[in-house]
Protein backbone atom coordinates (compact mmCIF):
# COMPACT_ATOMS: atom_id res chain seq x y z
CA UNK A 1 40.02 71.76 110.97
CA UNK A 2 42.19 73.32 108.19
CA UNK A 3 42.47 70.84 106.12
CA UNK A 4 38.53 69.58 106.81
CA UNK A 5 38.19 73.24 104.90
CA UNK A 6 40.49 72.97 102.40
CA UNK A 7 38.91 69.65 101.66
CA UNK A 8 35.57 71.04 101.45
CA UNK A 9 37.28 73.79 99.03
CA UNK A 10 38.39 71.96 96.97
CA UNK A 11 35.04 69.86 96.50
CA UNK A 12 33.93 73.18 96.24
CA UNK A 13 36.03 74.49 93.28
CA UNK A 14 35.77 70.75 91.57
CA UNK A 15 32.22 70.86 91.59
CA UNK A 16 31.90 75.09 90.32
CA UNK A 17 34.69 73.70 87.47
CA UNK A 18 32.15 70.81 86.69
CA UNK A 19 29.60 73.03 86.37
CA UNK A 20 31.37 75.48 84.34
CA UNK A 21 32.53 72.87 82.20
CA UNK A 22 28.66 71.29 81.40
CA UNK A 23 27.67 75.17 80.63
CA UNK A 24 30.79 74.96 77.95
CA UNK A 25 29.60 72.12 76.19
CA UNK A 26 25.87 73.33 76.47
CA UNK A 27 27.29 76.86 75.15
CA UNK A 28 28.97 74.73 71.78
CA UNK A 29 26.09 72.95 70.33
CA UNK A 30 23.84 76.02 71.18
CA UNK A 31 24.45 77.21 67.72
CA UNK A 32 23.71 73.57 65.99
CA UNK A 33 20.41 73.12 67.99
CA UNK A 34 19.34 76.68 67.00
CA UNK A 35 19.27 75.76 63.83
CA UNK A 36 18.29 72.33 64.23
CA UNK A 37 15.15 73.74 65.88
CA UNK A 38 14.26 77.01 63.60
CA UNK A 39 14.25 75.04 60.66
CA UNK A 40 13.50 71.29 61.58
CA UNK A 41 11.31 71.33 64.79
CA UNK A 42 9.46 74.19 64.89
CA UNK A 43 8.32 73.98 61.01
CA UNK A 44 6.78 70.08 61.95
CA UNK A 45 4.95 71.10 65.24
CA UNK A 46 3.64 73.62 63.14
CA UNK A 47 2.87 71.45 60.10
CA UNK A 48 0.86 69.48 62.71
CA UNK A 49 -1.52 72.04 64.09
CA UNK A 50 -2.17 73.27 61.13
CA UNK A 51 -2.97 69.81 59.68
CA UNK A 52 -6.24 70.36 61.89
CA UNK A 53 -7.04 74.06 59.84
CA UNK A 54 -8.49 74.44 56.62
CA UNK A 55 -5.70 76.81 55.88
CA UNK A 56 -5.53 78.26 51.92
CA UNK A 57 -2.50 80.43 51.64
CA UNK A 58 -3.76 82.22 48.35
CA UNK A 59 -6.68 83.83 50.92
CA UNK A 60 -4.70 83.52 53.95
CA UNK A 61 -7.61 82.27 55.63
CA UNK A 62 -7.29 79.29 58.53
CA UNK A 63 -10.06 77.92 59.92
CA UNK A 64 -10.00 75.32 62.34
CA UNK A 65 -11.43 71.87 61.47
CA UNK A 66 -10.74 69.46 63.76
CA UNK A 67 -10.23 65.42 62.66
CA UNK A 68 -11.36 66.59 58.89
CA UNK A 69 -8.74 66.87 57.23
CA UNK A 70 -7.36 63.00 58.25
CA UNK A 71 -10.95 61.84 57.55
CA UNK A 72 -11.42 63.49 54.31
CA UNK A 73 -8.25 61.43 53.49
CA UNK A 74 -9.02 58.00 53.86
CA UNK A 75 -12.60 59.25 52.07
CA UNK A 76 -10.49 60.63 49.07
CA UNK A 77 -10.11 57.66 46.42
CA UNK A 78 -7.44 59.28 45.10
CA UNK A 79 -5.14 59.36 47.84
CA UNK A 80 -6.24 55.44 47.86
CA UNK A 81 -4.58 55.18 44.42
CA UNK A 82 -1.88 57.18 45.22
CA UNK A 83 -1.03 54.87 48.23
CA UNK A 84 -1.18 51.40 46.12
CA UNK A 85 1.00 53.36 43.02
CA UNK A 86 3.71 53.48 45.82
CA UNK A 87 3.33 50.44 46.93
CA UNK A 88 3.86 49.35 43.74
CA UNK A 89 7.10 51.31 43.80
CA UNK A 90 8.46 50.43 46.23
CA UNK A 91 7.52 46.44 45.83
CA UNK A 92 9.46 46.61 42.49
CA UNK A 93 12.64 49.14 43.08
CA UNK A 94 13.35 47.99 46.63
CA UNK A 95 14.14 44.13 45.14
CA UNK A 96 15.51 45.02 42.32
CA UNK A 97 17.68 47.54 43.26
CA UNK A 98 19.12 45.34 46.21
CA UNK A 99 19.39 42.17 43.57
CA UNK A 100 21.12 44.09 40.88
CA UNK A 101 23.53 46.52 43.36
CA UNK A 102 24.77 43.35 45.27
CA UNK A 103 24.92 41.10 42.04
CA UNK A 104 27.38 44.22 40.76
CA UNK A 105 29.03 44.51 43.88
CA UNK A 106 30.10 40.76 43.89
CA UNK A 107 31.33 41.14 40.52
CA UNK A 108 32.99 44.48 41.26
CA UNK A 109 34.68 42.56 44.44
CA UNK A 110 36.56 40.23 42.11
CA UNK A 111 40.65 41.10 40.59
CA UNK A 112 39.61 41.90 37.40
CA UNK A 113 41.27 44.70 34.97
CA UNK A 114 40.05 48.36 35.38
CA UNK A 115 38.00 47.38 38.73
CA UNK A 116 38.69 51.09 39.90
CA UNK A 117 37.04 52.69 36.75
CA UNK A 118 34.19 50.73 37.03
CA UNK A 119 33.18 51.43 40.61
CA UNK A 120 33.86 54.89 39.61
CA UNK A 121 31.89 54.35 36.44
CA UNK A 122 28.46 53.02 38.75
CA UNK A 123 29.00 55.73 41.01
CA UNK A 124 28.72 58.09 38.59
CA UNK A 125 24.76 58.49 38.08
CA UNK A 126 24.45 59.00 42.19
CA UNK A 127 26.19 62.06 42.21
CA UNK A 128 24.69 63.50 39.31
CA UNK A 129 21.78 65.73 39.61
CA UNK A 130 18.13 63.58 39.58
CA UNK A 131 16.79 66.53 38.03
CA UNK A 132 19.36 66.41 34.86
CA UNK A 133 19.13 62.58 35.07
CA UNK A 134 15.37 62.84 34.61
CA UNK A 135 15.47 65.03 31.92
CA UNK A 136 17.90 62.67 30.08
CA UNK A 137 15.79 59.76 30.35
CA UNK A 138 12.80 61.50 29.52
CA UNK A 139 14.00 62.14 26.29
CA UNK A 140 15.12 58.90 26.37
CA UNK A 141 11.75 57.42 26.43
CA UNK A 142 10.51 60.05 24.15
CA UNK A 143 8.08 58.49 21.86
CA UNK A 144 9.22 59.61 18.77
CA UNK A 145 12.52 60.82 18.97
CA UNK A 146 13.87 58.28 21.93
CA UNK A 147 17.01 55.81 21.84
CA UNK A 148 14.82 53.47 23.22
CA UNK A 149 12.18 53.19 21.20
CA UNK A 150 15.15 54.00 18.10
CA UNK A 151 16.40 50.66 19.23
CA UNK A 152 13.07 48.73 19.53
CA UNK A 153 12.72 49.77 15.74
CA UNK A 154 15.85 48.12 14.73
CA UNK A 155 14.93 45.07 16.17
CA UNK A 156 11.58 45.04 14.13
CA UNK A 157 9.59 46.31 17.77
CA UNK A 158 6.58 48.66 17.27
CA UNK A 159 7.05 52.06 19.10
CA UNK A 160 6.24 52.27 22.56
CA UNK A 161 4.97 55.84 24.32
CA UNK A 162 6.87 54.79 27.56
CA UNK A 163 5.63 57.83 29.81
CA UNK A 164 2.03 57.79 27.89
CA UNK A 165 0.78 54.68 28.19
CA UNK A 166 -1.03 53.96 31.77
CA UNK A 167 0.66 50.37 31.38
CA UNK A 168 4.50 51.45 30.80
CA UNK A 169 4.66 54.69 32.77
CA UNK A 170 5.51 53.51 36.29
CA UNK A 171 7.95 50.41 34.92
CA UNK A 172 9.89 53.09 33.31
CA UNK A 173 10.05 55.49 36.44
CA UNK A 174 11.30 52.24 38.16
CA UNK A 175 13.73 51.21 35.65
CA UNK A 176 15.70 54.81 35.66
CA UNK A 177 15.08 54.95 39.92
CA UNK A 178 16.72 51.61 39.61
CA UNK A 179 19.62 52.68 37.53
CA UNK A 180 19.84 55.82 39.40
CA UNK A 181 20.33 55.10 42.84
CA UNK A 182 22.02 51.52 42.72
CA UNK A 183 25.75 53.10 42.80
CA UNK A 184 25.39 53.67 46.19
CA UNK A 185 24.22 50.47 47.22
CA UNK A 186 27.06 48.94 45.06
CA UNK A 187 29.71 50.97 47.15
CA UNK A 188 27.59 49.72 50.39
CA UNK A 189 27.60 46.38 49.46
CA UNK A 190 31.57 46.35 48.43
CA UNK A 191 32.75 47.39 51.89
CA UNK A 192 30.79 44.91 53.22
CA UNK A 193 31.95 42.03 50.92
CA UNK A 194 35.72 42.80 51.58
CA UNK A 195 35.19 42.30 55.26
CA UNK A 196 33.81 38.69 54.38
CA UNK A 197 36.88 36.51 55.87
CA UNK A 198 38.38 34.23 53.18
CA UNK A 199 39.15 31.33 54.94
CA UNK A 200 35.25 30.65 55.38
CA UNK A 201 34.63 30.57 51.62
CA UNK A 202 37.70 28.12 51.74
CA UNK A 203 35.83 26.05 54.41
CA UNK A 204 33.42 26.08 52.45
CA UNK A 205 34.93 24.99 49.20
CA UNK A 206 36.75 22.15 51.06
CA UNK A 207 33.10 20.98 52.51
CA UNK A 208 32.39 20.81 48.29
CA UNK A 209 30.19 23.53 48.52
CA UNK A 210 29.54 25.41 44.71
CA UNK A 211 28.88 28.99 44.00
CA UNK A 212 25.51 28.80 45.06
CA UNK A 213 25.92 27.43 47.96
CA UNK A 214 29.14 29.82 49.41
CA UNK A 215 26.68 32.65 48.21
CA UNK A 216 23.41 31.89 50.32
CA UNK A 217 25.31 30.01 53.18
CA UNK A 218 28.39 32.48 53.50
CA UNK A 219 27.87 35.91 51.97
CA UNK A 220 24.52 36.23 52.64
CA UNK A 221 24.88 35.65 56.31
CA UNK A 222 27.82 37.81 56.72
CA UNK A 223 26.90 40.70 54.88
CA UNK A 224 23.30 40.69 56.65
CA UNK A 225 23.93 43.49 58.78
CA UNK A 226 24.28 45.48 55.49
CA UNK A 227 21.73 43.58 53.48
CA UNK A 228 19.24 44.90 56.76
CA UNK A 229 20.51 48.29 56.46
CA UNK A 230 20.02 48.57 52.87
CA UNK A 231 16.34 47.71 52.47
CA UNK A 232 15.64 49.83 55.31
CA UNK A 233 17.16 52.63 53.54
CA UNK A 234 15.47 51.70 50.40
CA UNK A 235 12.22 51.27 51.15
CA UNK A 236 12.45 55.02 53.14
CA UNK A 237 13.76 56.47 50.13
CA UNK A 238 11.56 54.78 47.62
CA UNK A 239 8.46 56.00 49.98
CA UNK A 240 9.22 59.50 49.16
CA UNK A 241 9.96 59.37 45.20
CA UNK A 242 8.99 62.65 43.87
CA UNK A 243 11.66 64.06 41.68
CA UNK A 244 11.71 61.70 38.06
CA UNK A 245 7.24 61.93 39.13
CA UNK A 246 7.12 65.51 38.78
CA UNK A 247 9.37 66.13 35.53
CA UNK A 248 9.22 63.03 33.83
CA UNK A 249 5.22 62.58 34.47
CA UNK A 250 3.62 65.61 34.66
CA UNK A 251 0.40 65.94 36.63
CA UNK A 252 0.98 62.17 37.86
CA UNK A 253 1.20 60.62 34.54
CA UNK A 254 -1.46 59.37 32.19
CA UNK A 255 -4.56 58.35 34.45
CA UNK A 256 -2.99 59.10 37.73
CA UNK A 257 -0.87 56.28 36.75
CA UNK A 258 2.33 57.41 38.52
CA UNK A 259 0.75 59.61 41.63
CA UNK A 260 2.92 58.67 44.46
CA UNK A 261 1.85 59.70 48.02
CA UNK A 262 4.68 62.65 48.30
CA UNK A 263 3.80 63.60 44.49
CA UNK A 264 -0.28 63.84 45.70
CA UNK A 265 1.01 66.07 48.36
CA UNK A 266 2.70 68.20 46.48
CA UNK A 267 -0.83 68.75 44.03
CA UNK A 268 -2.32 69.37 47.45
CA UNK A 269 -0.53 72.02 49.25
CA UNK A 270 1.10 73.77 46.17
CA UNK A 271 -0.94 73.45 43.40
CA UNK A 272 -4.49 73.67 44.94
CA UNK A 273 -3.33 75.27 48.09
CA UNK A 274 -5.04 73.42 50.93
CA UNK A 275 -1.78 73.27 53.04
CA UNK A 276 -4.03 72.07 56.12
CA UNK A 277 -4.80 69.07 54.26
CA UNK A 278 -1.33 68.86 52.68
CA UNK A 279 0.00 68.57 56.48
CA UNK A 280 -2.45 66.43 57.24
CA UNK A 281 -1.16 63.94 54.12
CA UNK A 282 2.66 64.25 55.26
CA UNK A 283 1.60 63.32 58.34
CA UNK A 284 -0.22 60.18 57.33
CA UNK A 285 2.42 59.26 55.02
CA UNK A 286 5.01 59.60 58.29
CA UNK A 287 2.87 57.53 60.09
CA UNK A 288 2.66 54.47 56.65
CA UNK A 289 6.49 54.88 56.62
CA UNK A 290 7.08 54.55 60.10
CA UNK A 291 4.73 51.95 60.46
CA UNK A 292 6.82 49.48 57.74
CA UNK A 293 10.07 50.69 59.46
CA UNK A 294 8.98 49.19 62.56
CA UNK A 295 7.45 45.57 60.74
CA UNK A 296 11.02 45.10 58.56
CA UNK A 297 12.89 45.83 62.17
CA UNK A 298 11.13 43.28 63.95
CA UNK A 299 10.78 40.86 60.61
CA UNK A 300 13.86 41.25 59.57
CA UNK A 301 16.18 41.80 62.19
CA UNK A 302 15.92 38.75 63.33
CA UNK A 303 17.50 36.90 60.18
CA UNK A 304 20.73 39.38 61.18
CA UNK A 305 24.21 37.69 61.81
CA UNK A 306 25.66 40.57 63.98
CA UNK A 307 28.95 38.04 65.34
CA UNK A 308 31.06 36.35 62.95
């Protein structure tokens, strides 16, 4: 009998310790989820009842509107251009981008003089602020006074109003995005070429195989985990340009040319002040973005080389 209790003690004590122990951990993110959900939960739940309100924060007024606000979108032709001018975006960075970070990347990965400084060199325009970068090639593209169009002139080119002109306005936005951002692609795509195992390229050589040939039938495959990643990434980020929109292209460029989903929002809720229907808009753009998240995962996932 005395050791049937001090059996059932000790269960006892194990299982108040457990207990204590699961209140500890609970007790140490407490502080993280606090936060988590003052400033990330609670402000989207909100977002989304109030996407139902005609809610103008100049007159403080909300009044409740049902379905209207979503219908009034896919009424509103200009969120329809807004949605193709992204599409457009993102059809044109997320290629090029990929294409020019990995073609870098490969020739970053080979032992040539100074490889250090040039990585560092790439790397350079990611951690420097989009803001200042915009500003810089704004007056880059200036009309008049631009390097660009400076250079276009030497070469016996007629001027070219780069952010003006309906036709050049969005290739330029692309062209700096494109410059901007593919640093950190570069160092993405580096890791994952240095984990490529030699002796397959020398397989590969041996089986006569050229350059082309080791690229699509070796690297490709290998580094498709990344490759996967990448474009997921890309296409998410590229969804929600706003930044080089707003100062390089004031009010959405010339003829809407360059109003982007997150940029129409943005005239929505803080411009005109209809938050209700701004919420409304960020939750129809969630709902686009999530939407292509889901086709590339079950497109291209399946083109993935997870095992060596």
């Amino acid at each position: 009998m005395g050791s049937a209790d001090q059996a059932g003690m000790g269960t006892s004590k194990k299982n108040s310790n457990s207990w204590k122990l699961d209140w500890d951990g609970y007790l140490y993110i407490l502080p993280a989820f606090v936060i988590i959900a003052v400033f990330h939960i609670f402000p989207v739940l909100y977002a989304f009842v109030m996407s139902f309100f005609d809610w103008n924060v100049m007159s403080g007024k909300s009044v409740f509107v049902g379905l209207s606000n979503y219908k009034e979108i896919f009424e509103d032709p200009m969120f329809r251009k807004a949605f193709w001018n992204t599409i457009y975006y993102v059809v044109v960075t997320v290629p090029l981008g990929i294409a020019a970070s990995l073609f870098v990347a490969i020739l970053l990965n080979q032992k040539i003089k100074l490889r250090g400084f040039y990585r560092v060199l790439y790397f350079l325009p990611v951690v420097t602020s989009l803001n200042a970068v915009s500003v810089v090639w704004k007056w880059i593209y200036h009309p008049t006074y631009g390097l660009l169009n400076a250079f276009l002139k030497k070469i016996g080119l007629p001027p070219v109003d780069w952010l003006g002109d309906p036709r050049f306005a969005m290739p330029a936005i692309i062209l700096m995005s494109v410059w901007k951002n593919m640093g950190y692609n570069v160092v993405i795509f580096l890791a994952a070429l240095q984990n490529v195992p030699k002796e397959l390229y020398e397989s590969a050589e041996i089986d006569g195989a050229g350059a082309w040939a080791k690229f699509w039938n070796v690297t490709v495959p290998m580094i498709s985990p990344t490759l996967f990643f990448v474009i997921i990434t890309s296409v998410i980020a590229s969804f929600q340009v706003f930044a080089q929109i707003w100062i390089m292209t004031p009010e959405g460029g010339p003829l809407g040319s360059t109003t982007v989903l997150v940029y129409y929002l943005y005239q929505q809720a803080f411009q005109r002040f209809r938050m209700g229907y701004g919420c409304a808009l960020a939750f129809v753009i969630f709902i686009i973005l999530a939407a292509f998240s889901f086709l590339q995962k079950k497109i291209g996932e399946r083109k993935v080389h997870y095992e060596v």
